[in-house]
Protein backbone atom coordinates (compact mmCIF):
# COMPACT_ATOMS: atom_id res chain seq x y z
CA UNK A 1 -49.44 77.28 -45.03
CA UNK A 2 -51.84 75.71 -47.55
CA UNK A 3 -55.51 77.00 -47.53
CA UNK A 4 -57.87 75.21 -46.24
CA UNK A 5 -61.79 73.89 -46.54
CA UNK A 6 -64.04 76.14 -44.31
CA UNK A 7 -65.60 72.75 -43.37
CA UNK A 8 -62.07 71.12 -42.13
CA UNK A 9 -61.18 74.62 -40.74
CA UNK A 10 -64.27 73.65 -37.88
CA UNK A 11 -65.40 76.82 -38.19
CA UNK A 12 -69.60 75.84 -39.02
CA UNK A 13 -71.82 74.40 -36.54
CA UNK A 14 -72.05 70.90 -38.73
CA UNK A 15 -68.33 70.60 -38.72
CA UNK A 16 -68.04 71.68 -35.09
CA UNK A 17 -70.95 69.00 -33.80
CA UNK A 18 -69.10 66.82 -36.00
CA UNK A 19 -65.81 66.47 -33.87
CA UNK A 20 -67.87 66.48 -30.71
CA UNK A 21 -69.97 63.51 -32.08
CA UNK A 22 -66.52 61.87 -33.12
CA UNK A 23 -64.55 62.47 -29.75
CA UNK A 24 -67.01 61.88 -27.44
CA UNK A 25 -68.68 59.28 -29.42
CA UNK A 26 -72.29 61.15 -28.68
CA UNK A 27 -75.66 60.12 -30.72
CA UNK A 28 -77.71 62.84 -32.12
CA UNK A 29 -80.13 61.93 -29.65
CA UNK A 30 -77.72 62.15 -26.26
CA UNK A 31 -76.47 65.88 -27.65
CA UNK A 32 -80.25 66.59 -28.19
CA UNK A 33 -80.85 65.88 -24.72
CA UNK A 34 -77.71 67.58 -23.09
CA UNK A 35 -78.39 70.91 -25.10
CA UNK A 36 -82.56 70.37 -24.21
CA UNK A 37 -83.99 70.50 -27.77
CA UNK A 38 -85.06 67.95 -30.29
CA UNK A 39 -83.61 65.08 -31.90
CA UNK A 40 -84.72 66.34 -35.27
CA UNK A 41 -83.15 70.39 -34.37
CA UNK A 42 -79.97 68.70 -33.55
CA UNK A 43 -80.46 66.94 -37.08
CA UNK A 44 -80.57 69.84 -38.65
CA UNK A 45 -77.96 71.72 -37.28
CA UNK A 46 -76.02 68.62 -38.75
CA UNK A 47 -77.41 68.55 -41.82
CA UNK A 48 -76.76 72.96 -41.84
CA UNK A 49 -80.14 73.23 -42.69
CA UNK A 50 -80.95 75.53 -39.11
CA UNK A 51 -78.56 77.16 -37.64
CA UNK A 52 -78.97 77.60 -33.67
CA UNK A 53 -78.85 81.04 -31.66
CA UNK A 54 -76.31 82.09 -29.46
CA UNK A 55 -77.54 80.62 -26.34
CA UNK A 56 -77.39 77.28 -27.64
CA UNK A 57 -73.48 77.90 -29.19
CA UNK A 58 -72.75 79.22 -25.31
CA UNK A 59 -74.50 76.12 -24.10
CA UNK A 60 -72.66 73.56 -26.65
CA UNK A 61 -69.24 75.05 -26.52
CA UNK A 62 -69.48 74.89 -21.97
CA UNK A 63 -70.67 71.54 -22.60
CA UNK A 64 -67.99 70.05 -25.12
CA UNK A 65 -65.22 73.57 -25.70
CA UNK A 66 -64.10 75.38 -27.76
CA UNK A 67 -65.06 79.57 -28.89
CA UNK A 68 -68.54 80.68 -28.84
CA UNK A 69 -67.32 83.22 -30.56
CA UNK A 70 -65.78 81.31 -33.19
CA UNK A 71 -68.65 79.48 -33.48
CA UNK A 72 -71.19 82.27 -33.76
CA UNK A 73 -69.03 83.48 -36.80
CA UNK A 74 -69.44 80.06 -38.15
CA UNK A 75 -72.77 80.79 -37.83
CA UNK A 76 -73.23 84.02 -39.01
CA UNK A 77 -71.33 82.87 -42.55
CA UNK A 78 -73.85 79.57 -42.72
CA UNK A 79 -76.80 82.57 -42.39
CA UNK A 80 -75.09 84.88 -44.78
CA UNK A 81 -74.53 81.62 -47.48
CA UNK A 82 -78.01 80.77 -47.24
CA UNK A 83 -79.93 84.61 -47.93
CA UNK A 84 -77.53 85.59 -51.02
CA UNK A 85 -76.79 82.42 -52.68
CA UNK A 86 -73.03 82.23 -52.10
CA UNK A 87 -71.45 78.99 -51.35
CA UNK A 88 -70.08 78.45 -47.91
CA UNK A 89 -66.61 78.23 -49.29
CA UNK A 90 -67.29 81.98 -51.29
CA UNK A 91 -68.41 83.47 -47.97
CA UNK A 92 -65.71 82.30 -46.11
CA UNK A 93 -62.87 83.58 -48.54
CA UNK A 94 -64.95 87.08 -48.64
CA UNK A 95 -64.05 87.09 -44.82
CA UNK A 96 -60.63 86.94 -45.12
CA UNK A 97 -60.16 89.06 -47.99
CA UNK A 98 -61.59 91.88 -46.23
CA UNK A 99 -63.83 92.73 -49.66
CA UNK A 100 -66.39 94.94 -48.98
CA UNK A 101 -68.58 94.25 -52.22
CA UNK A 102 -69.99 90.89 -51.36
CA UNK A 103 -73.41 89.95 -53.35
CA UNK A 104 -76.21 92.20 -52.19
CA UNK A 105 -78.80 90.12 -50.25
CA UNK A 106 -81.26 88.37 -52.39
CA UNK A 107 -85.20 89.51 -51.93
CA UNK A 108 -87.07 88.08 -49.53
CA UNK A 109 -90.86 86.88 -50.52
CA UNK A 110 -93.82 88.46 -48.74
CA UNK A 111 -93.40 88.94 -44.71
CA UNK A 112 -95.93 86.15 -43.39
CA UNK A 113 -98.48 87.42 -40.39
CA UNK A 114 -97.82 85.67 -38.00
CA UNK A 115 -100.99 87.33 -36.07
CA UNK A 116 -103.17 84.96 -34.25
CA UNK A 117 -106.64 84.87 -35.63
CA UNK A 118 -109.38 85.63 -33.64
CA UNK A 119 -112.41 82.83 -34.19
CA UNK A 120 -115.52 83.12 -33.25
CA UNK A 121 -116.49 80.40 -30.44
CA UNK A 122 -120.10 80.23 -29.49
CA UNK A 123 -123.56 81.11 -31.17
């Protein structure tokens, strides 16, 4: 059997919202509303550029099938690609090669606070 494309394999969020779109013929807007988020999150889960949490995989794959767990692995490798570098592709033959000695996470910049500020209202 012939290797094949991670991408063709369905196993990412953009390639699974993909075949939904093509078989049930769906806009981004109509799945935005079905799954209750935004047009422009459902964008980006298209585009791979956000990758949605596990409720929302349970919610799309009860809506339209398939494996949430299947899914959430798709998931997991688009998360893993984007923090070390590696190409989708890369990350997907490290799965089923079993290595252990993938690329060590890159460094992450300086934690944000995220902290509400107190302001002073009055005088």
């Amino acid at each position: 059997m012939p290797e094949r494309d991670s991408r063709a394999f369905g196993l990412t969020v953009p390639a699974y919202l993909a075949a939904v779109r093509a078989m049930h013929g769906l806009s981004a807007a109509e799945m935005a509303r079905a799954l209750r988020v935004s047009t422009s999150v459902v964008r980006r889960w298209l585009r791979g550029t956000l990758v949605p949490p596990w409720r929302r995989l349970r919610r799309m794959t009860d809506l339209w099938g398939g494996s949430p767990e299947m899914l959430a692995l798709g998931a997991a490798l688009q998360r893993y690609s984007r923090e070390t570098g590696v190409t989708l592709d890369e990350a997907v033959r490290i799965l089923k090669s079993g290595r252990r000695n993938a690329p060590e996470r890159g460094e992450r910049g300086p934690r944000r606070d995220r902290r509400q500020l107190s302001l002073p209202i009055g005088g």
